[in-house]
C-alpha atoms as a PDB file:
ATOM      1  CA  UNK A   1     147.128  -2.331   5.041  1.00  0.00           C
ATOM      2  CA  UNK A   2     146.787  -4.825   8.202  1.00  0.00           C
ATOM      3  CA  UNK A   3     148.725  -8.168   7.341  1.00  0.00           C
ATOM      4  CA  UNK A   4     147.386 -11.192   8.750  1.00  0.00           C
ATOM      5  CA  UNK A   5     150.134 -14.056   9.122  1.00  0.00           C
ATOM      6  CA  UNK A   6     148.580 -17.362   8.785  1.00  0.00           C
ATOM      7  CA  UNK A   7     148.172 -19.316  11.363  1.00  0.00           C
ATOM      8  CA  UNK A   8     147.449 -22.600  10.019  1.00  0.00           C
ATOM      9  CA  UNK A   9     149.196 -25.550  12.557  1.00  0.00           C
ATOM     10  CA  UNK A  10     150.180 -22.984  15.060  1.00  0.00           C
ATOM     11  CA  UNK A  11     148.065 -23.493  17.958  1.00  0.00           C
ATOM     12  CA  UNK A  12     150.609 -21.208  20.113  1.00  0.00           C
ATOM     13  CA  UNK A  13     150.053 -18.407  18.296  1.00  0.00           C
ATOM     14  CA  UNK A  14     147.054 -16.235  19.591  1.00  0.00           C
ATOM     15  CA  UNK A  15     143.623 -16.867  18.382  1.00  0.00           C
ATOM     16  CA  UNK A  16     142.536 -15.293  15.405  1.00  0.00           C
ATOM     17  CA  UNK A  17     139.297 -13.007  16.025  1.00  0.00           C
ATOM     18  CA  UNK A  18     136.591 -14.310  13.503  1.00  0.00           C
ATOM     19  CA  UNK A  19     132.632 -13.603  12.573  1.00  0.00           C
ATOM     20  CA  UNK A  20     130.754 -15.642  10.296  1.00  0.00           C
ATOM     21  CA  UNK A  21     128.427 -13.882   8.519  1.00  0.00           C
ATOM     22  CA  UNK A  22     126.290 -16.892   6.251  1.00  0.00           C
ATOM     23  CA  UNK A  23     123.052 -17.756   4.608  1.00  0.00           C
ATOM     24  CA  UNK A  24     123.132 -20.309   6.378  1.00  0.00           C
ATOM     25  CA  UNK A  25     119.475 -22.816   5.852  1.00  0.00           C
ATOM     26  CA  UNK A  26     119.627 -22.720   2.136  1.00  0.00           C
ATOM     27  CA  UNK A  27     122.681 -25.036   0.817  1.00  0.00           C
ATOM     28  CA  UNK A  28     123.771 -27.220   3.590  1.00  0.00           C
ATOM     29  CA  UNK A  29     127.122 -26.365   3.114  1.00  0.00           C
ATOM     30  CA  UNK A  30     126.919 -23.531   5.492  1.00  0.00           C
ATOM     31  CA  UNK A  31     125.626 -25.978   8.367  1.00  0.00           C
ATOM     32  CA  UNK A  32     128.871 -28.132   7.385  1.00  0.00           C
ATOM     33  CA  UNK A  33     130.863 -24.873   7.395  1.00  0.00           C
ATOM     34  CA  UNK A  34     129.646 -23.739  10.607  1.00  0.00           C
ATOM     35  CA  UNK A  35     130.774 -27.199  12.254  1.00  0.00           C
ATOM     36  CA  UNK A  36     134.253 -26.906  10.655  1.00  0.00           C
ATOM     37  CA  UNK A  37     134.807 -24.149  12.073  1.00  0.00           C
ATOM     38  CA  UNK A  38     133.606 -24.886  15.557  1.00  0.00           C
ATOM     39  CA  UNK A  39     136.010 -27.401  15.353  1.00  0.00           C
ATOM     40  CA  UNK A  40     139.168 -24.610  14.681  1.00  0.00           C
ATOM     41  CA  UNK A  41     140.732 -24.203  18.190  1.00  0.00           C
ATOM     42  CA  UNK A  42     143.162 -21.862  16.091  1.00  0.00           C
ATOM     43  CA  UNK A  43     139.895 -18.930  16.143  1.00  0.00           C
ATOM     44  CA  UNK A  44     138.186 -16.952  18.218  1.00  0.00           C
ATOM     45  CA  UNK A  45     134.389 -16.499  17.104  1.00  0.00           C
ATOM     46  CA  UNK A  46     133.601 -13.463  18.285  1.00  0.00           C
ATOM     47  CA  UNK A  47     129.605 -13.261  16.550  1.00  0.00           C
ATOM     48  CA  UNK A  48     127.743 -15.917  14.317  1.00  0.00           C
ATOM     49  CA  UNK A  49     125.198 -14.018  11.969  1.00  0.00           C
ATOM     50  CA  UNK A  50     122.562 -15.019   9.101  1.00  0.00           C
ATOM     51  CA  UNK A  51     122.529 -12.841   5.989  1.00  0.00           C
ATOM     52  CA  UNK A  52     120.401 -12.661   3.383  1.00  0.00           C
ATOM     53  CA  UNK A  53     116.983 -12.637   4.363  1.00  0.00           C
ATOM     54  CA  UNK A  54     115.355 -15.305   6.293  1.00  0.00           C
ATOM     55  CA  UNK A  55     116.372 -13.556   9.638  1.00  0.00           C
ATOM     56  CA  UNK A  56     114.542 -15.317  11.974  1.00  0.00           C
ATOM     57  CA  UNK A  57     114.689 -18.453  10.474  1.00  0.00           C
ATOM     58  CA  UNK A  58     118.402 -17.954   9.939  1.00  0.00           C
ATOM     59  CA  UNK A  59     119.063 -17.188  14.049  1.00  0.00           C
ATOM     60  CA  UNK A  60     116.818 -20.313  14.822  1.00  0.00           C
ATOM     61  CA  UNK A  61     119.372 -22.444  13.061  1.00  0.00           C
ATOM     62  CA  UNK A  62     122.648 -21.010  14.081  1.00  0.00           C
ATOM     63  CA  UNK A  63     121.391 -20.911  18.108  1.00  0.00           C
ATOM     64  CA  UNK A  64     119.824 -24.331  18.253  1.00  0.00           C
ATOM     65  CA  UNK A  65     123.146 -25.201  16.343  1.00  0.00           C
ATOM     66  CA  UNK A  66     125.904 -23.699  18.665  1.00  0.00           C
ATOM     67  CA  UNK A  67     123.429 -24.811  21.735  1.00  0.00           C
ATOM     68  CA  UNK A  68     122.921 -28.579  20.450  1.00  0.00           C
ATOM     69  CA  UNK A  69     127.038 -28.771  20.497  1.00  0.00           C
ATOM     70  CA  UNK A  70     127.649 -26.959  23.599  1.00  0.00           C
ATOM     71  CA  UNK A  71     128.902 -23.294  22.606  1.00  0.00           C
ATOM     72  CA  UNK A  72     126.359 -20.498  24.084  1.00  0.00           C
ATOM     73  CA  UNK A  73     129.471 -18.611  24.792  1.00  0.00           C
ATOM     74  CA  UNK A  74     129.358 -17.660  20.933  1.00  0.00           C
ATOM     75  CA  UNK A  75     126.956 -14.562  20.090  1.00  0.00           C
ATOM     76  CA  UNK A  76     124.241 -14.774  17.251  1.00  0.00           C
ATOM     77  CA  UNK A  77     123.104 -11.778  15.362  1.00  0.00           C
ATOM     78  CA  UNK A  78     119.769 -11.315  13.141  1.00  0.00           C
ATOM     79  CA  UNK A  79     120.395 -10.072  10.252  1.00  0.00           C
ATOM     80  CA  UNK A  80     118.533  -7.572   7.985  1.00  0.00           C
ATOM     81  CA  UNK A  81     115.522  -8.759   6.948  1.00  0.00           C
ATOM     82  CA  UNK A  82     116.257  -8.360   2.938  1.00  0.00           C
ATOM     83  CA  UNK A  83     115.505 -10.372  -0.354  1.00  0.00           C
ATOM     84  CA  UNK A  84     114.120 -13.859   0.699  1.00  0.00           C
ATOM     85  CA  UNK A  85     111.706 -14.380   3.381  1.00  0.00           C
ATOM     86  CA  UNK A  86     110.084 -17.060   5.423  1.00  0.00           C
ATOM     87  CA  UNK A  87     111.901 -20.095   5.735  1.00  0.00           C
ATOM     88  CA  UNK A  88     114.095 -23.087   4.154  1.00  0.00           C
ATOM     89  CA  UNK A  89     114.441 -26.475   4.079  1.00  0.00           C
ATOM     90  CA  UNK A  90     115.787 -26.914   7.591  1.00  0.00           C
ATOM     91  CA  UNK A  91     113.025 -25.447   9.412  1.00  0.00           C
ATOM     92  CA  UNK A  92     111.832 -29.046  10.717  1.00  0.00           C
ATOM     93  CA  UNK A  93     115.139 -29.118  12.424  1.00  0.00           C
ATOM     94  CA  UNK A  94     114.196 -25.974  14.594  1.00  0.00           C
ATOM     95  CA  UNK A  95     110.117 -26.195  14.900  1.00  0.00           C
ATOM     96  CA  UNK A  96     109.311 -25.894  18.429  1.00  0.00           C
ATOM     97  CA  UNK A  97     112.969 -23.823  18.964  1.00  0.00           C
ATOM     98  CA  UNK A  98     112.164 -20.354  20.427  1.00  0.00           C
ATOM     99  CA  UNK A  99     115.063 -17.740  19.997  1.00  0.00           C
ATOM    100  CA  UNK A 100     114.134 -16.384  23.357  1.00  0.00           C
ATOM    101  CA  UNK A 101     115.642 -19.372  25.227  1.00  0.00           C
ATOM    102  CA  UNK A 102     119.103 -19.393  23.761  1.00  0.00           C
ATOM    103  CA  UNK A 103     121.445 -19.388  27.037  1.00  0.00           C
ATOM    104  CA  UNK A 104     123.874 -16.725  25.154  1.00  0.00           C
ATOM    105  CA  UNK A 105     123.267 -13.638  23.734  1.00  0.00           C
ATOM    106  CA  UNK A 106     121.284 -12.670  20.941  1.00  0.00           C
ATOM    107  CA  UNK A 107     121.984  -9.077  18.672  1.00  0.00           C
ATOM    108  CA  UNK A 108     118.904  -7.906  17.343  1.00  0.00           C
ATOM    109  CA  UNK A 109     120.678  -5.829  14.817  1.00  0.00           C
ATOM    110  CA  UNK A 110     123.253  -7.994  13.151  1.00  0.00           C
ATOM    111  CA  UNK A 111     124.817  -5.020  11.184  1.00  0.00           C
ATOM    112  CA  UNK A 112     125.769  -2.758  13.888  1.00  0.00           C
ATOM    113  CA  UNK A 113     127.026  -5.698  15.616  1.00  0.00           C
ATOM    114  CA  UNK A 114     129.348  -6.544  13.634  1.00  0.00           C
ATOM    115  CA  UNK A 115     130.145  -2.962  13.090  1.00  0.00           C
ATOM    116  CA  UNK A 116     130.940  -3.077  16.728  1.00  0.00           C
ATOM    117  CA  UNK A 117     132.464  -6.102  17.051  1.00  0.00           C
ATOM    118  CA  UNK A 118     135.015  -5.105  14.669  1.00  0.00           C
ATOM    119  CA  UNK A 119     135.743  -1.460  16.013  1.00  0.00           C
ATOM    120  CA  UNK A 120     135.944  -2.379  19.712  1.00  0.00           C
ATOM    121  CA  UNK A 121     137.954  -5.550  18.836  1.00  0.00           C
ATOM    122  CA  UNK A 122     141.797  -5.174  20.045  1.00  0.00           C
ATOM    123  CA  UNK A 123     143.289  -6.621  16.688  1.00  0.00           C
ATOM    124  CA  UNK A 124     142.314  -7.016  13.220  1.00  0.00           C
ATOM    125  CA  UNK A 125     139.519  -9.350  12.931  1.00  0.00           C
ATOM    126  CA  UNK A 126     138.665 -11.615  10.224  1.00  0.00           C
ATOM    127  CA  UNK A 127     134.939 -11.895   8.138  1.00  0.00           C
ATOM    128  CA  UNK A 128     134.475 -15.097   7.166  1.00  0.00           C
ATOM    129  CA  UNK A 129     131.419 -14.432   4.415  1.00  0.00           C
ATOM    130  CA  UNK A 130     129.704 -17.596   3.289  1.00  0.00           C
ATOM    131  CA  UNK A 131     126.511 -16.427   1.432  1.00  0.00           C
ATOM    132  CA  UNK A 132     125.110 -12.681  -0.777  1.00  0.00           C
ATOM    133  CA  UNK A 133     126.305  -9.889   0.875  1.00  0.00           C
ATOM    134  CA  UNK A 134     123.500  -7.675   1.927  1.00  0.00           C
ATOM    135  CA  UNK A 135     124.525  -7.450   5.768  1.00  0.00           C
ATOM    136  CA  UNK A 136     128.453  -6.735   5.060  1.00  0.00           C
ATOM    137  CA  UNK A 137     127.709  -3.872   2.340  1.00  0.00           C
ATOM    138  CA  UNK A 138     125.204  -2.048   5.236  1.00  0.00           C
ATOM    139  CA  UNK A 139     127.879  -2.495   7.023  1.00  0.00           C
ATOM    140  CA  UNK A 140     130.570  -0.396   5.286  1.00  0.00           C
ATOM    141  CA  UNK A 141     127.871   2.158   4.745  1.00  0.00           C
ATOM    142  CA  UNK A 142     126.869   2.338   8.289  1.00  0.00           C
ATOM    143  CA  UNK A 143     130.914   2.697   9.599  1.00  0.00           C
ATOM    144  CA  UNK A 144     133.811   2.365   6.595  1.00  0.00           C
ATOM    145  CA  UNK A 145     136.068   2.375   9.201  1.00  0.00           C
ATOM    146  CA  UNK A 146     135.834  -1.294   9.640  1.00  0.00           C
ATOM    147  CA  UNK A 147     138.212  -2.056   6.256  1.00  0.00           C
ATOM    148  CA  UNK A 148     140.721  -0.719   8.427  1.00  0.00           C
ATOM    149  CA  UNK A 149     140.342  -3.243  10.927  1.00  0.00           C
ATOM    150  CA  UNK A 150     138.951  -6.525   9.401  1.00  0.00           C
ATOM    151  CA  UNK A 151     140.505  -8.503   6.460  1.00  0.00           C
ATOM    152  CA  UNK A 152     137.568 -10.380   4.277  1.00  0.00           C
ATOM    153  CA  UNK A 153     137.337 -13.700   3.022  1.00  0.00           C
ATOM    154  CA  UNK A 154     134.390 -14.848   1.436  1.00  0.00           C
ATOM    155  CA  UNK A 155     132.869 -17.655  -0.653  1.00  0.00           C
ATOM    156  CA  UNK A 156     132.426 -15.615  -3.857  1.00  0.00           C
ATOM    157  CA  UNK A 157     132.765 -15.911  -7.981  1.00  0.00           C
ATOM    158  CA  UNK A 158     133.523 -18.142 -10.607  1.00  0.00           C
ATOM    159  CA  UNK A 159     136.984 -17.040 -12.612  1.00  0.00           C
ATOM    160  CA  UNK A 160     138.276 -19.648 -14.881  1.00  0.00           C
ATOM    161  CA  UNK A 161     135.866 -22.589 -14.113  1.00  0.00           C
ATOM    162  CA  UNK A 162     132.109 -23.020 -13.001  1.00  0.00           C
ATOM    163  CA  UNK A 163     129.798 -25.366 -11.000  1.00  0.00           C
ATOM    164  CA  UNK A 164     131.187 -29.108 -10.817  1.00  0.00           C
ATOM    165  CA  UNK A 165     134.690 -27.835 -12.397  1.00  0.00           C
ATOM    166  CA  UNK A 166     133.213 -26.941 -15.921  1.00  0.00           C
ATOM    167  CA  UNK A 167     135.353 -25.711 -17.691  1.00  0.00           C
ATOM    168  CA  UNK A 168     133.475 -22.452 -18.355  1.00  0.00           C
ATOM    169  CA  UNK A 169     133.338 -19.444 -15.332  1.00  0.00           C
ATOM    170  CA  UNK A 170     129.558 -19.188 -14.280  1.00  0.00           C
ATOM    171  CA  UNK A 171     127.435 -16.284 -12.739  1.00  0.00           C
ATOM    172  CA  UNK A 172     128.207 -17.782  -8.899  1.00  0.00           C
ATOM    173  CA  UNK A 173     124.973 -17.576  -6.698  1.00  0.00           C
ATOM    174  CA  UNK A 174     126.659 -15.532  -3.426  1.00  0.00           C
ATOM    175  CA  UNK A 175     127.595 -12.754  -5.982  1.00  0.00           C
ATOM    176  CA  UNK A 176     124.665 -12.594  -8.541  1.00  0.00           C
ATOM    177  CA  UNK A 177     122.437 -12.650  -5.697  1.00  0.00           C
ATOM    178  CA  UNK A 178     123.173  -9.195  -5.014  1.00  0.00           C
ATOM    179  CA  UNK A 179     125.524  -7.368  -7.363  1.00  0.00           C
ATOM    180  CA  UNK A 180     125.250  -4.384  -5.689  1.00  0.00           C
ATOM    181  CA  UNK A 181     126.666  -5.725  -1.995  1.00  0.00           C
ATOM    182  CA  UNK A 182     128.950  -7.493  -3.362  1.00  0.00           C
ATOM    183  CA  UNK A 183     130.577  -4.738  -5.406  1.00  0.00           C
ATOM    184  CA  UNK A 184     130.658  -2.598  -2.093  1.00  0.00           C
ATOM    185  CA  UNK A 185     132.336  -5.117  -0.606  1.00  0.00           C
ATOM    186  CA  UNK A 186     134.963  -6.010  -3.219  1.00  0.00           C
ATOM    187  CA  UNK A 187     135.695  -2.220  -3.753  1.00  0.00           C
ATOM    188  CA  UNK A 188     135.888  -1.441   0.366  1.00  0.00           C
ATOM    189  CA  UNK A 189     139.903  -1.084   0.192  1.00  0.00           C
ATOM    190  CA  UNK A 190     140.441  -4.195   3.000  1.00  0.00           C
ATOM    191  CA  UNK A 191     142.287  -7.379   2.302  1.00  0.00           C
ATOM    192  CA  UNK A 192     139.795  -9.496   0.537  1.00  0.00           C
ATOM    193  CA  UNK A 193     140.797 -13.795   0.083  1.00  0.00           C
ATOM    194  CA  UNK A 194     137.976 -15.615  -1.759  1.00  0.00           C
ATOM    195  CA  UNK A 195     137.021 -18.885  -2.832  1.00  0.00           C
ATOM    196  CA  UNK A 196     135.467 -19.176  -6.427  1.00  0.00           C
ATOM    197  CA  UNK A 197     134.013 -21.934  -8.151  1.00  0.00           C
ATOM    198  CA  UNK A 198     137.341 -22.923  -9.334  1.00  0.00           C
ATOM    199  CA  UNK A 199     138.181 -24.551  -6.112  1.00  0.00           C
ATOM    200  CA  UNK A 200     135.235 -24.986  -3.843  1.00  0.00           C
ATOM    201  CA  UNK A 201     132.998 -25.879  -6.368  1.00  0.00           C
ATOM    202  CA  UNK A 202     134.188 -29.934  -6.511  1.00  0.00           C
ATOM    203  CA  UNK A 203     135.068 -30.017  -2.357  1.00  0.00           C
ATOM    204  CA  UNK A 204     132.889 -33.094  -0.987  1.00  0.00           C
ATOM    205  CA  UNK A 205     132.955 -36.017   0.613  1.00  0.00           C
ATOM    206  CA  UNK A 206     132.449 -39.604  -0.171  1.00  0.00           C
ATOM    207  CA  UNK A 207     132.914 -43.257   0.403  1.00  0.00           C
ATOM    208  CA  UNK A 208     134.916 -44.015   4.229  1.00  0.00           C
ATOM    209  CA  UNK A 209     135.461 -40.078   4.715  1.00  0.00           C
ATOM    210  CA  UNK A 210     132.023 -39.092   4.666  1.00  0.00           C
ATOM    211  CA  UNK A 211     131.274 -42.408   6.440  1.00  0.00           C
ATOM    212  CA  UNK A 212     133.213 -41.131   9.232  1.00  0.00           C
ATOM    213  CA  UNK A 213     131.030 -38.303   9.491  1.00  0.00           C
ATOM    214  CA  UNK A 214     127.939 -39.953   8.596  1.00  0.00           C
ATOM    215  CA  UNK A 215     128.501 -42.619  12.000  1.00  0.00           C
ATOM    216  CA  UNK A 216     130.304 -40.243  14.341  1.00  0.00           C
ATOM    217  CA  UNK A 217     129.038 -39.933  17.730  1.00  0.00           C
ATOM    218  CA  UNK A 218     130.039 -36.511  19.056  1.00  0.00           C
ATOM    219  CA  UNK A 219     127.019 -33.744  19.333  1.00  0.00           C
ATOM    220  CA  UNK A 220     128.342 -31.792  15.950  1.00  0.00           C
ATOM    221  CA  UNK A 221     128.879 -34.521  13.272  1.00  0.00           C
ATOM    222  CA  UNK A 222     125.162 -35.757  14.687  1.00  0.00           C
ATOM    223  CA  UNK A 223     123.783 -32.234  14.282  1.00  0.00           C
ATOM    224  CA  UNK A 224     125.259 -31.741  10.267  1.00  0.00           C
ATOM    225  CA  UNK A 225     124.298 -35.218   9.983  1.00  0.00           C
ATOM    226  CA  UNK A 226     120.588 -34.171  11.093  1.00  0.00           C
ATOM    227  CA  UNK A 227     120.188 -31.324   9.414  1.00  0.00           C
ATOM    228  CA  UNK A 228     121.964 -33.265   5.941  1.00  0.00           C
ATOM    229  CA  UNK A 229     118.758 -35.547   6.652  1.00  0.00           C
ATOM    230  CA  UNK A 230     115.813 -32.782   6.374  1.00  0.00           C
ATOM    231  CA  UNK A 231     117.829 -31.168   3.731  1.00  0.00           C
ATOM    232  CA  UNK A 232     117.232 -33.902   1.957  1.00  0.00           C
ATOM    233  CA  UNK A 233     114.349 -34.602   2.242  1.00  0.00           C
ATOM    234  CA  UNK A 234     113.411 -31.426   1.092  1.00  0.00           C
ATOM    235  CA  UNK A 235     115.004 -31.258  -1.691  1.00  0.00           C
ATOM    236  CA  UNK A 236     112.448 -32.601  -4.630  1.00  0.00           C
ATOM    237  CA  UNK A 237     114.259 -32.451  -7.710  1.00  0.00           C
ATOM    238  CA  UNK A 238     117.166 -34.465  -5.965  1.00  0.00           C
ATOM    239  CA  UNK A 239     117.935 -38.135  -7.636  1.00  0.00           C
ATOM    240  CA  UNK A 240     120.989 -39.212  -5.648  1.00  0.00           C
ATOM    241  CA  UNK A 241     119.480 -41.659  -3.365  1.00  0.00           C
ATOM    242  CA  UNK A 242     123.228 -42.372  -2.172  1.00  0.00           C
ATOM    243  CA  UNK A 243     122.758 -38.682  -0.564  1.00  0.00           C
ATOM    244  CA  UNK A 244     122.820 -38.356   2.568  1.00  0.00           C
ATOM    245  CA  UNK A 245     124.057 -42.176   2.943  1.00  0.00           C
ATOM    246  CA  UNK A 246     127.189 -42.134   1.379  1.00  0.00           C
ATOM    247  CA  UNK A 247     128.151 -39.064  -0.224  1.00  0.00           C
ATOM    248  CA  UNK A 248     127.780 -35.154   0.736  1.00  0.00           C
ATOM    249  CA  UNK A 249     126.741 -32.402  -1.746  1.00  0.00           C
ATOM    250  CA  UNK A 250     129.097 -30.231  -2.594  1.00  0.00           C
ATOM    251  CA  UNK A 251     130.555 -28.483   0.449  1.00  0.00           C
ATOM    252  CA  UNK A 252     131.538 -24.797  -0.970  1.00  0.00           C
ATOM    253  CA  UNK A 253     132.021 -23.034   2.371  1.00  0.00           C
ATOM    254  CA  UNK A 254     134.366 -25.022   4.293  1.00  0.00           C
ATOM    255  CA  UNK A 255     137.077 -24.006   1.683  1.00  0.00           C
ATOM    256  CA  UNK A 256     136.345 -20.257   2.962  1.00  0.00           C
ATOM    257  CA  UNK A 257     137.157 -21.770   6.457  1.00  0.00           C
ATOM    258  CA  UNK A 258     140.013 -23.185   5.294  1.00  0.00           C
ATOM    259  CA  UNK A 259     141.428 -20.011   4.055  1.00  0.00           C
ATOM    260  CA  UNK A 260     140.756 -18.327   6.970  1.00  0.00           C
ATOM    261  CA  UNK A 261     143.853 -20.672   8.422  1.00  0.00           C
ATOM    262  CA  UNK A 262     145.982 -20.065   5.963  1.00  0.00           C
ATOM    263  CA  UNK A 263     146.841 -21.505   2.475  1.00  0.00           C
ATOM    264  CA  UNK A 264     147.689 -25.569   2.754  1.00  0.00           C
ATOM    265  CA  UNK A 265     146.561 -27.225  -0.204  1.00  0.00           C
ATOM    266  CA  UNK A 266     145.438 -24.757  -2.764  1.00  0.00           C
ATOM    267  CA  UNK A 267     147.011 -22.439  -5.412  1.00  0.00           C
ATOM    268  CA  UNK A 268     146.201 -18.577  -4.507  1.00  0.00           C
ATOM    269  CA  UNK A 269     146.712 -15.762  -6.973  1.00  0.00           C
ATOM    270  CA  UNK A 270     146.450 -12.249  -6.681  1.00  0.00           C
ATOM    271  CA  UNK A 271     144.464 -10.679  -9.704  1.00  0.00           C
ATOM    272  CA  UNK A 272     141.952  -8.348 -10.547  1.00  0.00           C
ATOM    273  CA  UNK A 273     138.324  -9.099 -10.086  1.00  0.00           C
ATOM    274  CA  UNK A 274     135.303  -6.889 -11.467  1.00  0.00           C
ATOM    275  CA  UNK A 275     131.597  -7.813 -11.171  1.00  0.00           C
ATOM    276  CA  UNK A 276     129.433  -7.425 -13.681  1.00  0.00           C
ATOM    277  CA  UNK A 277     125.770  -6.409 -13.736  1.00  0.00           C
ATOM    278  CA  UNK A 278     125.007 -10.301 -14.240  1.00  0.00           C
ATOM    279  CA  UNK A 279     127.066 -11.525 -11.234  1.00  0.00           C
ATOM    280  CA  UNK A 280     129.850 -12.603 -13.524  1.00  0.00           C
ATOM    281  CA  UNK A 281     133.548 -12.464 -11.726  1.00  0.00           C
ATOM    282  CA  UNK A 282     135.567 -11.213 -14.395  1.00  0.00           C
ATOM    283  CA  UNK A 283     139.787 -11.019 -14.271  1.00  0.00           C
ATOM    284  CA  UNK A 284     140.226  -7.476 -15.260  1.00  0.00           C
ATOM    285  CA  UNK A 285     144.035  -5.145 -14.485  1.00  0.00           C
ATOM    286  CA  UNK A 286     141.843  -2.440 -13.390  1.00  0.00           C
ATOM    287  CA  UNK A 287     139.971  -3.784 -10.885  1.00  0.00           C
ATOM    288  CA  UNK A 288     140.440  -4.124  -7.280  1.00  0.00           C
ATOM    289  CA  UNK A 289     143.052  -6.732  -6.524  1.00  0.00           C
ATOM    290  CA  UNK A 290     142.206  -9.728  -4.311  1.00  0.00           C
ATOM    291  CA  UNK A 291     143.814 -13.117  -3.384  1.00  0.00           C
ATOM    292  CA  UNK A 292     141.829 -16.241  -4.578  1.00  0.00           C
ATOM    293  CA  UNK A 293     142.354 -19.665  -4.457  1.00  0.00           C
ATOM    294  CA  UNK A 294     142.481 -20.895  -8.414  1.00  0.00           C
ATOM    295  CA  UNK A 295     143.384 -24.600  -8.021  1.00  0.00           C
ATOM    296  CA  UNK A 296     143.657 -27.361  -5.487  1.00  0.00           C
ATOM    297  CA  UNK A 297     147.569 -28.618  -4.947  1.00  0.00           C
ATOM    298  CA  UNK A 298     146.242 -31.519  -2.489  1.00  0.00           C
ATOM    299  CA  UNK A 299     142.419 -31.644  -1.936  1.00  0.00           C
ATOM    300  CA  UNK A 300     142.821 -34.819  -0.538  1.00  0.00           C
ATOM    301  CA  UNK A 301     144.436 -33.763   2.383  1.00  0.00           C
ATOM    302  CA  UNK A 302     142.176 -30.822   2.895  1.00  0.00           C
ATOM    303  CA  UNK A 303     139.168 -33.876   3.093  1.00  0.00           C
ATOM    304  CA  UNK A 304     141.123 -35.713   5.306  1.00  0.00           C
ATOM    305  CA  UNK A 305     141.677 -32.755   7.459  1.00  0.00           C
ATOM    306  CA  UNK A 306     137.877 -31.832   7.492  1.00  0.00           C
ATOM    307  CA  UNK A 307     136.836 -35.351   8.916  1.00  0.00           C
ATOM    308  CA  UNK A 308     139.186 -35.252  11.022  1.00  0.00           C
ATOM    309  CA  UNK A 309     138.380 -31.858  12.505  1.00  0.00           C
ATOM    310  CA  UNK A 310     134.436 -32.957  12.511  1.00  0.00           C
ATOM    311  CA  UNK A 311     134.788 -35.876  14.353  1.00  0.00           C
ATOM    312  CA  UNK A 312     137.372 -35.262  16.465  1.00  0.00           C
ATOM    313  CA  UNK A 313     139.810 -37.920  15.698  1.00  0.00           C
ATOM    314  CA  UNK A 314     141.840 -39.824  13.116  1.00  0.00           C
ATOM    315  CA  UNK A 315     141.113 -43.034  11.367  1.00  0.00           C
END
């Protein structure tokens, strides 16, 4: 099995080869996640690509993304064109934004290229999954090989605690989604890291930190801050009126970021994980083993670190 030192506050050592593969345009959190980890000079992002459906729509938002900040040198992939369809509730963000006129280059087939990415890579790359798992399962089936040369870490499951840190695990929306990928994935034989419920489910921002964001100047905080806006908007059944003025919603995928740097901050166990046929995680001997992150030691500093990283300086 490939080991993958981390390389958290090491900017010496060589850059870690990443792809994000994320339903990005449903939750904002994968817009926020996407800046974060724009903002990692520690990574190498070898492909950006939209899962779950949506493809178009999906490969709007990630190009007019990486072009509004000034990275065309990063690839985006459309993915398959499975379970939902149309749009979201970012489109306004990218009306008008043709595909066709992204200055970098666009894979029409998101699977094979990751497949290819990962086989013709020189080291062991790392799949940073933030959304269902549709694109990573064809994946596997289209070239196994690629356990042997990635390591996965993925915002998936809910083990000892649920949504908003009940105390109670919940069927977790990237896994009940589709069952089916995500088993494939979680059985593939590669080292697997995840973030469940227990500790990205209560990451946000508030008060002076999200502040920062919120008022930043630079071309990424004002395109999360944008796109935080629509979302908004959008979202009818939302009565937070502080949102988006002083407070994020709850910002799940940056934790899988954060784990693709290494460990700082949160507890990570190795244990057993089996999916059910209702999307449940369940901690089960048996299973295949994985490392997740169970508890926060200092989330704190991980929010401090994330403004930080988004606007491109300290308080």
């Amino acid at each position: 099995m490939v080991l993958f030192p981390p390389i958290f506050a090491t900017p010496a050592a060589k850059k870690m080869p990443v792809i994000l593969d994320t339903d990005i345009g449903d939750d904002i959190d994968d817009t926020w996640a996407l800046g974060f980890l724009l903002k990692c000079p520690e990574v190498d992002i070898r492909l950006v690509v939209g899962d779950h459906g949506k493809n178009i729509y999906r490969a709007r938002l990630l190009a007019k993304f990486l072009e509004a900040v000034g990275r065309t040198d990063i690839p985006v992939a459309i993915g398959l064109d499975a379970n939902l369809k149309g749009e979201g509730p970012q489109a306004e963000w990218v009306r008008g934004y043709n595909l066709n006129d992204y200055p970098g280059r666009i894979y029409p087939d998101g699977v094979r290229a990751i497949v290819d990415i990962i086989m013709a890579s020189d080291g062991p790359v790392t799949l940073i999954a933030i959304g269902p798992l549709p694109n990573i399962a064809a994946a596997l089936e289209l070239e196994p090989r690629i356990a042997r040369q990635a390591r996965f870490i993925g915002m998936h499951g809910s083990l000892r605690r649920g949504y908003g840190g009940a105390l109670s695990a919940a069927a977790e929306y990237n896994v009940k989604e589709d069952v089916g990928s995500c088993r494939r994935v979680f059985e593939a034989g590669w080292p697997i890291t995840i973030t469940p419920l227990d500790t990205c489910g209560v990451m946000d921002l508030s008060g002076k930190l999200y502040r920062r964001v919120r008022d930043a100047q630079g071309p990424l905080a004002r395109a999360i801050i944008e796109n935080y806006q629509i979302w908004c908007r959008r979202q009818p059944t939302l009565q937070a009126p502080e949102m988006p003025r002083d407070r994020s919603t709850i910002l799940f995928d940056t934790v899988a970021v954060l784990l693709a740097l290494g460990r700082p901050w949160l507890k990570v166990e190795e244990l057993g994980v089996r999916v059910t046929d209702k999307g449940y995680t369940i901690l089960d001997d048996q299973a295949p083993r994985m490392l997740a992150a169970t508890g926060w030691q200092d989330i704190d500093s991980f929010r401090r670190f994330l403004v930080d990283r988004l606007t491109g300086q300290k308080p």
